[in-house]
PDB file of N, CA and C in Angstrom:
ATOM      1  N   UNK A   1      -6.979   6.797 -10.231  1.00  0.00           N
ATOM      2  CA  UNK A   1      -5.604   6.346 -10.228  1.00  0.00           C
ATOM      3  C   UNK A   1      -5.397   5.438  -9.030  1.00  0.00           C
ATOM      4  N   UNK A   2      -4.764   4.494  -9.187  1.00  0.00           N
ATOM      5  CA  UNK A   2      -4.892   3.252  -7.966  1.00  0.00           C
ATOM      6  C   UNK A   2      -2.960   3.905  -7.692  1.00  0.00           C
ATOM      7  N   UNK A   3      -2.660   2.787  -6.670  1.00  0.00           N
ATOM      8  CA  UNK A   3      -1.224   3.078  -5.526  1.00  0.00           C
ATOM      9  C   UNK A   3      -0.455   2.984  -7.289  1.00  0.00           C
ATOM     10  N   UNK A   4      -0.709   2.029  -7.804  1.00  0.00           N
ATOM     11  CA  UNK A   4       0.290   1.209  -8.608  1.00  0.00           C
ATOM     12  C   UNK A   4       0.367   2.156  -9.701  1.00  0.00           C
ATOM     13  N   UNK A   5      -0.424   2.890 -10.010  1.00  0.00           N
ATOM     14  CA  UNK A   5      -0.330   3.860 -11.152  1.00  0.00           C
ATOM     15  C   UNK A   5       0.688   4.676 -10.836  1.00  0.00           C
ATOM     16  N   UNK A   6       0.492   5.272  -9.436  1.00  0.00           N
ATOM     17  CA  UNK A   6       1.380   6.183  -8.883  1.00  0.00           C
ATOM     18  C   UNK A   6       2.641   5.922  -9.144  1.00  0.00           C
ATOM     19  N   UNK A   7       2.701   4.363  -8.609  1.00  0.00           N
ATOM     20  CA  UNK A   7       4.303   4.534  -8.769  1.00  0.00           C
ATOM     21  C   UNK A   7       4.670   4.562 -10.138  1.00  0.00           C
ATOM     22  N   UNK A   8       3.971   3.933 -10.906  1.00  0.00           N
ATOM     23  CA  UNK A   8       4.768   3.709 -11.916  1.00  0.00           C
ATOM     24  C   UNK A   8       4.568   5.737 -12.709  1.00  0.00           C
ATOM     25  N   UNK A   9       3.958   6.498 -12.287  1.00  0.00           N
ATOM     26  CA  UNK A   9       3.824   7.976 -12.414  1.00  0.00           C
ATOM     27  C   UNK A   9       4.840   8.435 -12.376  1.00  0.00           C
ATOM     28  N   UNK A  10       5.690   8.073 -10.604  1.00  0.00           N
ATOM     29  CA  UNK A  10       6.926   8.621  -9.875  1.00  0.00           C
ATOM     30  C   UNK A  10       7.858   8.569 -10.784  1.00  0.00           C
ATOM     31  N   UNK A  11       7.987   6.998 -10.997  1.00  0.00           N
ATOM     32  CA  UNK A  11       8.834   6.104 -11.514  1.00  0.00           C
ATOM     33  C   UNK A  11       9.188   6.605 -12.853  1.00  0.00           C
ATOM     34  N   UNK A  12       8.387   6.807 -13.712  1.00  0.00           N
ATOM     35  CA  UNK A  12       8.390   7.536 -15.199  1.00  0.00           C
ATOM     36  C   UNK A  12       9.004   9.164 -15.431  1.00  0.00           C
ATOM     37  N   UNK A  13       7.854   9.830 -13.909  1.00  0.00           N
ATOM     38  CA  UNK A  13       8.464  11.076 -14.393  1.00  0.00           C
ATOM     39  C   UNK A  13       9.951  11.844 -13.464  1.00  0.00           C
ATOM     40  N   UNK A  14      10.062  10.984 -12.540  1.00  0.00           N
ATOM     41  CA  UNK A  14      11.637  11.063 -12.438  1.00  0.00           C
ATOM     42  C   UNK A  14      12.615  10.521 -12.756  1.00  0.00           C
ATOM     43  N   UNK A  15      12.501   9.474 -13.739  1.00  0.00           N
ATOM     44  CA  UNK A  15      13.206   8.269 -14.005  1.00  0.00           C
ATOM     45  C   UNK A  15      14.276   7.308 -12.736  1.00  0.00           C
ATOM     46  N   UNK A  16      13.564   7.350 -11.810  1.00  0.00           N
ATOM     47  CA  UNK A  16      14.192   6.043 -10.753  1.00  0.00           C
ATOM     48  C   UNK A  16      13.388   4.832 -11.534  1.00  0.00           C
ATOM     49  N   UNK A  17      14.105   3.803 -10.491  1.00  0.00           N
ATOM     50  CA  UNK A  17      13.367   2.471 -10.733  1.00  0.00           C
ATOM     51  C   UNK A  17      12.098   2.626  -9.895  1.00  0.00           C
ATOM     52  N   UNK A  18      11.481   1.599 -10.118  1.00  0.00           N
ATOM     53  CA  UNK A  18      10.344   1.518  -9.640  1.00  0.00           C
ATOM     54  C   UNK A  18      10.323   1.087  -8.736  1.00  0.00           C
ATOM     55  N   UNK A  19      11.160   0.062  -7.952  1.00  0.00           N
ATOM     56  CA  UNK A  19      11.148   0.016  -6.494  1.00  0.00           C
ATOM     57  C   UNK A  19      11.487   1.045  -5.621  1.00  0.00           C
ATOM     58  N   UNK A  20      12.395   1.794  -6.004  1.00  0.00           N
ATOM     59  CA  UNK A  20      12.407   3.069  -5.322  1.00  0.00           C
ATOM     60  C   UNK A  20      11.690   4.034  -5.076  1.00  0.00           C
ATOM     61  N   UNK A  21      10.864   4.187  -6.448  1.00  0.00           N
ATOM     62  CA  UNK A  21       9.242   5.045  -6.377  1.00  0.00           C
ATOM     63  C   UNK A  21       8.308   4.244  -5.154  1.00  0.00           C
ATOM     64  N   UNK A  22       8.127   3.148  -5.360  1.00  0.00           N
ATOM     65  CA  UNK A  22       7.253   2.046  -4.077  1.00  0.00           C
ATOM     66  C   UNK A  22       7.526   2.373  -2.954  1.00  0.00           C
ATOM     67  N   UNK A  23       9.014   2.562  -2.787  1.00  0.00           N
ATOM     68  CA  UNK A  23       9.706   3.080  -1.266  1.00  0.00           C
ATOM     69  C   UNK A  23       8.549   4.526  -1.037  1.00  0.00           C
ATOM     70  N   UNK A  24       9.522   5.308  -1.851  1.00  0.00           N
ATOM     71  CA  UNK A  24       8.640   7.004  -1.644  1.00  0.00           C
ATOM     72  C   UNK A  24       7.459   6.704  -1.309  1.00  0.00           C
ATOM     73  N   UNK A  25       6.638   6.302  -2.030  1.00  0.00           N
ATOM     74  CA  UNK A  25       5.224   6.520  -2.538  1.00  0.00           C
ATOM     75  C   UNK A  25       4.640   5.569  -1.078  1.00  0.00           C
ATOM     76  N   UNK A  26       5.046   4.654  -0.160  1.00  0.00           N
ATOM     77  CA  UNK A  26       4.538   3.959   1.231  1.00  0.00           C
ATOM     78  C   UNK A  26       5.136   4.883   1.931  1.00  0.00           C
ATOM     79  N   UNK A  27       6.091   5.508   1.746  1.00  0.00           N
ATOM     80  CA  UNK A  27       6.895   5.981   2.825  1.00  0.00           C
ATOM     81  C   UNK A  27       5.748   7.378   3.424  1.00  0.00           C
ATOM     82  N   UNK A  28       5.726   7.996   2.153  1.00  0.00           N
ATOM     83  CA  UNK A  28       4.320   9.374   2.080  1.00  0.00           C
ATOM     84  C   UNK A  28       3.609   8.981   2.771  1.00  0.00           C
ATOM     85  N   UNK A  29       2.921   7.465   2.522  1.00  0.00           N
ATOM     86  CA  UNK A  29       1.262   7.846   2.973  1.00  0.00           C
ATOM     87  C   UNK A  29       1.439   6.804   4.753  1.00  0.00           C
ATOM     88  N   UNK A  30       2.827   6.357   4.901  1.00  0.00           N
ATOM     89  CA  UNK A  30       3.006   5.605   6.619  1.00  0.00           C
ATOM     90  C   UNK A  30       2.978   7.481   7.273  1.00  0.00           C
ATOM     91  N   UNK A  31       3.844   8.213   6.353  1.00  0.00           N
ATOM     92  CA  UNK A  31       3.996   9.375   7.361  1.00  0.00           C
ATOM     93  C   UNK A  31       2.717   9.890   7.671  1.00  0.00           C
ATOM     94  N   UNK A  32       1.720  10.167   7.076  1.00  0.00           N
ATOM     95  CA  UNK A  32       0.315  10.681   6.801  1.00  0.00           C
ATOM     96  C   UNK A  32      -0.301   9.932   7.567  1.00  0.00           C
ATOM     97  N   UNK A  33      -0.427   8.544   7.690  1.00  0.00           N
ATOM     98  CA  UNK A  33      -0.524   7.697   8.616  1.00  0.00           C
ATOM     99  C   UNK A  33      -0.355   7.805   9.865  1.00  0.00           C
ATOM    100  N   UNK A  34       0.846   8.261  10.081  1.00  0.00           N
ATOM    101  CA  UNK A  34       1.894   8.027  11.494  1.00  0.00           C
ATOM    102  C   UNK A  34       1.367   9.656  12.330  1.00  0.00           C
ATOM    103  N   UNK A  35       1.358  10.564  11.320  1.00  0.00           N
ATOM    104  CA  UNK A  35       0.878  11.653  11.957  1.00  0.00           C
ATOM    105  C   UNK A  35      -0.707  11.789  12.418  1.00  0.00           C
ATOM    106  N   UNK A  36      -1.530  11.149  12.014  1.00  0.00           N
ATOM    107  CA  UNK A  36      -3.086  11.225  11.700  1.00  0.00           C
ATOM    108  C   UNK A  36      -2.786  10.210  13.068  1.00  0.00           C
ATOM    109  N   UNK A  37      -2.288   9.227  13.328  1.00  0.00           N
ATOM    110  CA  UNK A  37      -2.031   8.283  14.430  1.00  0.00           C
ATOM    111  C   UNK A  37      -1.986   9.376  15.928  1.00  0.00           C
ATOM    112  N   UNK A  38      -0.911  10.036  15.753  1.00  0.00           N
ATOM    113  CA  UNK A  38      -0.802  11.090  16.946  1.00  0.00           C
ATOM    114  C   UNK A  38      -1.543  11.947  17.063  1.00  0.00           C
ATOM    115  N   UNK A  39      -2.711  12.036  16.357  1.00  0.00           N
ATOM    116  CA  UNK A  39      -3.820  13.184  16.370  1.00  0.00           C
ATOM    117  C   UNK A  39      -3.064  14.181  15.919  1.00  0.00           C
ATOM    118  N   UNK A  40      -1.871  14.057  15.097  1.00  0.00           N
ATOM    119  CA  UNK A  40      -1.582  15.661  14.016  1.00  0.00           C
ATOM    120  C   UNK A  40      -2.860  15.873  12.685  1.00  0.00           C
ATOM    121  N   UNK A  41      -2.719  16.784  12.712  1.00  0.00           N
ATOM    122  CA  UNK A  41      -3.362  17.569  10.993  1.00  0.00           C
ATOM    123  C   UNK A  41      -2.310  17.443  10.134  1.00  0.00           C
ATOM    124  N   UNK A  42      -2.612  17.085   9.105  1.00  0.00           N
ATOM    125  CA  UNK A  42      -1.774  16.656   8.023  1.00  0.00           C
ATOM    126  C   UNK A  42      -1.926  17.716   6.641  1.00  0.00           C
ATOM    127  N   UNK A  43      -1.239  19.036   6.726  1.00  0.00           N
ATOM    128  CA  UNK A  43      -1.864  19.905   5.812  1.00  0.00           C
ATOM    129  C   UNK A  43      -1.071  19.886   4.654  1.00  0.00           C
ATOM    130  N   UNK A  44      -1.162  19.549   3.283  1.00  0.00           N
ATOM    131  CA  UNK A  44      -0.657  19.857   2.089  1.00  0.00           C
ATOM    132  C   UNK A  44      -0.791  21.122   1.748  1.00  0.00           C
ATOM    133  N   UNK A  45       0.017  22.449   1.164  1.00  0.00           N
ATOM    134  CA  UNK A  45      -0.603  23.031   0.588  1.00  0.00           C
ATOM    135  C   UNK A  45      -0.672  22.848  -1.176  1.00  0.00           C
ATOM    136  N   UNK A  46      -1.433  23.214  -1.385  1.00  0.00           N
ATOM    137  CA  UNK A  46      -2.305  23.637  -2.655  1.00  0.00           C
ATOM    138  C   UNK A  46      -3.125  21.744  -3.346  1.00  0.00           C
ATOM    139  N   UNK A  47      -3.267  21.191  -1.900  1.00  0.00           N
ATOM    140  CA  UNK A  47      -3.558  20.251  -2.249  1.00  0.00           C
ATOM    141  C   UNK A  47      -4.723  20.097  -1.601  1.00  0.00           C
ATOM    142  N   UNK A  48      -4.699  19.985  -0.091  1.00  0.00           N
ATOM    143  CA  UNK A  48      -6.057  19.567   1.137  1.00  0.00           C
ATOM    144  C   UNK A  48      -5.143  19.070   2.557  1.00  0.00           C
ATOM    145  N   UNK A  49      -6.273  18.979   3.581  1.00  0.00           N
ATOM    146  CA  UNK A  49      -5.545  18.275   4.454  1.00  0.00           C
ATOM    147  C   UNK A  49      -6.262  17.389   5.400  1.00  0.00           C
ATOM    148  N   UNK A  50      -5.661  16.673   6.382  1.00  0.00           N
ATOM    149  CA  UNK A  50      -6.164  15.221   6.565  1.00  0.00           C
ATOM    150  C   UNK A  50      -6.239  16.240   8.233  1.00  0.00           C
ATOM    151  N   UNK A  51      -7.121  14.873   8.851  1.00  0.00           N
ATOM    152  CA  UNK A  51      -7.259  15.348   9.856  1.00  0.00           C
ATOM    153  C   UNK A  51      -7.934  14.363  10.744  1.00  0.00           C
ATOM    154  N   UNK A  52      -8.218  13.801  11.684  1.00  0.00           N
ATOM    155  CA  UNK A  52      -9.058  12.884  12.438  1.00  0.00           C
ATOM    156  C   UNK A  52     -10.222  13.590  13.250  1.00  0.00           C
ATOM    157  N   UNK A  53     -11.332  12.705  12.868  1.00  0.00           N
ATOM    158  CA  UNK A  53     -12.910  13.193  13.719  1.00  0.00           C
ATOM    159  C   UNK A  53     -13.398  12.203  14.180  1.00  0.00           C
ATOM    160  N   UNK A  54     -14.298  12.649  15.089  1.00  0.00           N
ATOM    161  CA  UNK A  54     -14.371  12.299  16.665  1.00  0.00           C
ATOM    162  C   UNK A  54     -15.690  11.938  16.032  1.00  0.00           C
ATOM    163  N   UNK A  55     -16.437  10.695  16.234  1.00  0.00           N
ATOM    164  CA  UNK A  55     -17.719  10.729  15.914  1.00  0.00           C
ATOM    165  C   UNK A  55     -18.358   9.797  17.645  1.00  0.00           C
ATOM    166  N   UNK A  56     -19.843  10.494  18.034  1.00  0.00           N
ATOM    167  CA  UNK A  56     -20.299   9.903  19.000  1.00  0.00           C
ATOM    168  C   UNK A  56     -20.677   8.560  18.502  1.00  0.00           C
ATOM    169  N   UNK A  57     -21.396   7.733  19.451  1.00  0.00           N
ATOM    170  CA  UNK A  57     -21.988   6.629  19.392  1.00  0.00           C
ATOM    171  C   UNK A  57     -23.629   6.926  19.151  1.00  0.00           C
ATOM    172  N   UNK A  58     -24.333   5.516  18.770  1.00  0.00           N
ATOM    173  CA  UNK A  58     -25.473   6.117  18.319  1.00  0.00           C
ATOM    174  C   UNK A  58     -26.031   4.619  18.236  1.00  0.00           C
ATOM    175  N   UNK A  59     -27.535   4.829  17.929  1.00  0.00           N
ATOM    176  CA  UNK A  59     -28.413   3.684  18.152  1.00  0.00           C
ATOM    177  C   UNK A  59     -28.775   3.557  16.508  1.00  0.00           C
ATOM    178  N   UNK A  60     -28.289   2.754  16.193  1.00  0.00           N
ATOM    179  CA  UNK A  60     -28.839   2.487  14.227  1.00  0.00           C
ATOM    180  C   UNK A  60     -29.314   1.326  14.242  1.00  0.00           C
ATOM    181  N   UNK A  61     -29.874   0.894  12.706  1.00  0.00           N
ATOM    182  CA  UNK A  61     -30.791   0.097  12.724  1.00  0.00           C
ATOM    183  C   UNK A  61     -30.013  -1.017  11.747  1.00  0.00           C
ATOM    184  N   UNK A  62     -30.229  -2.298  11.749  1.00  0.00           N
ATOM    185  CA  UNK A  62     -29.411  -3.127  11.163  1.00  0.00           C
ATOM    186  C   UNK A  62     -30.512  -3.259   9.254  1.00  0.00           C
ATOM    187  N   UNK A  63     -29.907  -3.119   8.299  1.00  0.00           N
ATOM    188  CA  UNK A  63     -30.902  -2.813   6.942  1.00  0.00           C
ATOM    189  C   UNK A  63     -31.405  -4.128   6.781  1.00  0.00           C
ATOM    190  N   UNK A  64     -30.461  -5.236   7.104  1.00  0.00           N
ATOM    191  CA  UNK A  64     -31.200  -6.421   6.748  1.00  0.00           C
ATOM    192  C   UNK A  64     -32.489  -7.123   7.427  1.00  0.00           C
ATOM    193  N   UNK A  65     -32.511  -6.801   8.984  1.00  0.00           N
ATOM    194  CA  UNK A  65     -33.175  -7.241   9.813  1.00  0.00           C
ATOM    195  C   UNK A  65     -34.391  -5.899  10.351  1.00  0.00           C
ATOM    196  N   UNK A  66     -33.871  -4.685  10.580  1.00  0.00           N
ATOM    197  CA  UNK A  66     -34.675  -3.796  11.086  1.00  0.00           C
ATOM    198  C   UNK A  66     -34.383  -3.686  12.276  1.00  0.00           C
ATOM    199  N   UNK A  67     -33.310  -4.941  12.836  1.00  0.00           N
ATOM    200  CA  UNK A  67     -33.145  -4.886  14.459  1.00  0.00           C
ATOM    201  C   UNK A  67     -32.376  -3.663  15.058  1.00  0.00           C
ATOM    202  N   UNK A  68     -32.329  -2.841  16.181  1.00  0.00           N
ATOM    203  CA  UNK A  68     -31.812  -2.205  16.835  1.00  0.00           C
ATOM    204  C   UNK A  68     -30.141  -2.530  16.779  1.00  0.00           C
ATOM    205  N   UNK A  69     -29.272  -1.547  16.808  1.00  0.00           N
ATOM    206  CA  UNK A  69     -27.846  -1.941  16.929  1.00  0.00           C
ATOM    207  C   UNK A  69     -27.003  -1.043  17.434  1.00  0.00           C
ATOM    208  N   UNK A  70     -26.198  -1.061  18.565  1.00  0.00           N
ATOM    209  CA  UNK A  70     -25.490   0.079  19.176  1.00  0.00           C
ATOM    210  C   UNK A  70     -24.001   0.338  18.371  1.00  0.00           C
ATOM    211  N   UNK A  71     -24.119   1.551  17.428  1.00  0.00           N
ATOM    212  CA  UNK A  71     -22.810   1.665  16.848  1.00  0.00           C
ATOM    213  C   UNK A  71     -21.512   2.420  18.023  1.00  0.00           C
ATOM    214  N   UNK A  72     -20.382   1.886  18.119  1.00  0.00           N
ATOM    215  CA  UNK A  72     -19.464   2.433  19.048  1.00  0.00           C
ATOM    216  C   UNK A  72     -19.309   3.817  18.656  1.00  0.00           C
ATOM    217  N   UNK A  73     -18.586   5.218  19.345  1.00  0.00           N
ATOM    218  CA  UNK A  73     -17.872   6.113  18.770  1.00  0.00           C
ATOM    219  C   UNK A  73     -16.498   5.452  18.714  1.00  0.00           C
ATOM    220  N   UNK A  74     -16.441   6.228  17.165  1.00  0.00           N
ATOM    221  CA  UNK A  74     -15.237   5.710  16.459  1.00  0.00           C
ATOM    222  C   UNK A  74     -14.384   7.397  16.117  1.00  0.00           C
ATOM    223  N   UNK A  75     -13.485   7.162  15.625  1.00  0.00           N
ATOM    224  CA  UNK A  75     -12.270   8.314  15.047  1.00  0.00           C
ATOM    225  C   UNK A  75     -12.162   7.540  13.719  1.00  0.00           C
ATOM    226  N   UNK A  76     -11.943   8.537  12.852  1.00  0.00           N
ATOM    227  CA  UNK A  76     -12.127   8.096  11.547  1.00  0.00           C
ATOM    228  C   UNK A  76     -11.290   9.773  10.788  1.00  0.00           C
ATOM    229  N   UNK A  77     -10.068   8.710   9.721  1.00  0.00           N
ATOM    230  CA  UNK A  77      -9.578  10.377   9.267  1.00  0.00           C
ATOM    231  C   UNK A  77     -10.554  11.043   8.058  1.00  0.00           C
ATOM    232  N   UNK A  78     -10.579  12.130   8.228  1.00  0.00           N
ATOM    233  CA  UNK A  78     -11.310  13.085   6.605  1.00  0.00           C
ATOM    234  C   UNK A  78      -9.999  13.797   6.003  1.00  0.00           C
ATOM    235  N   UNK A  79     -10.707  14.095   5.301  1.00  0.00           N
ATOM    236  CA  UNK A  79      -9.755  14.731   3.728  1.00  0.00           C
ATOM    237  C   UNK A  79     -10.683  15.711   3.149  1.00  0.00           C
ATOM    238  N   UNK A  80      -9.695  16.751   3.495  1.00  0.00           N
ATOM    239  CA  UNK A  80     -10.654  18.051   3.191  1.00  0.00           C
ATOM    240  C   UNK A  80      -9.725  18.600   1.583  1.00  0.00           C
ATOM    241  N   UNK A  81     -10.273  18.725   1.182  1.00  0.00           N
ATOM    242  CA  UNK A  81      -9.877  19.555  -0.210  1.00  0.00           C
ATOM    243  C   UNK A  81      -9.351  20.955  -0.551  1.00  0.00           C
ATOM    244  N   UNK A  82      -7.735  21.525  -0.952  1.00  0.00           N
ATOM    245  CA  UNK A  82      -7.440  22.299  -0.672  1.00  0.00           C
ATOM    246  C   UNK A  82      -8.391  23.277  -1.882  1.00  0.00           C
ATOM    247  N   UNK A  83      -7.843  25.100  -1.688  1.00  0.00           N
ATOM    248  CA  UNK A  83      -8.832  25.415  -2.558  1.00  0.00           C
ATOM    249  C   UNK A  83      -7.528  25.331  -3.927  1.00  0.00           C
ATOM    250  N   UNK A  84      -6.479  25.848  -4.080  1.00  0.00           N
ATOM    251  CA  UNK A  84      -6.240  25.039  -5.524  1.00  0.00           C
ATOM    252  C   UNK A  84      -6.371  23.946  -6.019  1.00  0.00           C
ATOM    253  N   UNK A  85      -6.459  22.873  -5.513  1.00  0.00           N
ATOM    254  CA  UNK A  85      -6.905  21.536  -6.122  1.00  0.00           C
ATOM    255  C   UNK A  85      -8.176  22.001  -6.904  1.00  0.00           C
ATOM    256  N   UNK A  86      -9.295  22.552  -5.775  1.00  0.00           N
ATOM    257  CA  UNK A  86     -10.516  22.639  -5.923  1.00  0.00           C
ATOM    258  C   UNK A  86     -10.455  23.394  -7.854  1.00  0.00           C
ATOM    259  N   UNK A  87      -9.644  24.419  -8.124  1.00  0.00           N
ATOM    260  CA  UNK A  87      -9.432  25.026  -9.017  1.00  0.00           C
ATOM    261  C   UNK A  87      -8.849  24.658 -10.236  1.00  0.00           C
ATOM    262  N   UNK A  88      -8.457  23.153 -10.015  1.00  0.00           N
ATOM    263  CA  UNK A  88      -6.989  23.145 -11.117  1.00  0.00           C
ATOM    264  C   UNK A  88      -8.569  21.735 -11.567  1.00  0.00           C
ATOM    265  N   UNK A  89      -9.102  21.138 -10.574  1.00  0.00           N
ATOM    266  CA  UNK A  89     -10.157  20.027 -11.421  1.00  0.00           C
ATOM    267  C   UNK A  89     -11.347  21.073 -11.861  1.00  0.00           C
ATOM    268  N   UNK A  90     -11.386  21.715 -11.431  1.00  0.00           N
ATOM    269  CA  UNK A  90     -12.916  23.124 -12.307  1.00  0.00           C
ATOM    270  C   UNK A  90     -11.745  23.719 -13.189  1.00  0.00           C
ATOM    271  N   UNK A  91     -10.662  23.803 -13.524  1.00  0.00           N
ATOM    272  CA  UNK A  91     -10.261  24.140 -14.871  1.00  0.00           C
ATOM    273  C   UNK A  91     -10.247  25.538 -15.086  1.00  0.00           C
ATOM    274  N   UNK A  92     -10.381  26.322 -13.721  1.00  0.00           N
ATOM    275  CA  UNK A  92     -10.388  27.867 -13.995  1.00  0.00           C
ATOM    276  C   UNK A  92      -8.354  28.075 -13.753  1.00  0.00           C
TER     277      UNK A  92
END
């Protein structure tokens, strides 16, 4: 499902317009955003939750060349999977 499906999802199954679903539907994921920004955990329940990780720096190899390459440590958010989600796509 891409952004645009969504809205038009929102949009259908609450019957607003669809610019108003667009509102909601950026507004959700700036907050998810905005919190993951301040180093909050972002927990849904019965869905998953977001969170930011700390990764070191490291010496990798470039695939095209073979040459040596110093990757920075970076922060990068994950998305962990709640366990009903996990349940409702296995269909138990």
């Amino acid at each position: 499902m891409t952004k645009s499906e969504l809205v038009d999802a929102v949009s259908h199954r609450h019957s607003v317009p669809r610019v108003v679903a667009d509102a909601v539907v950026d507004s959700f994921f700036s907050g998810i955003a905005a919190a993951l920004k301040r180093g909050a955990r972002v927990e849904l329940r019965g869905f998953g939750s977001f969170a930011m990780r700390d990764y070191s720096g490291y010496t990798g190899r470039d695939p095209r060349s073979g040459a040596a390459i110093e990757v920075k440590p970076k922060r990068l958010p994950v998305f962990r999977v709640g366990r009903e989600l996990k349940l409702r796509v296995e269909g138990e």
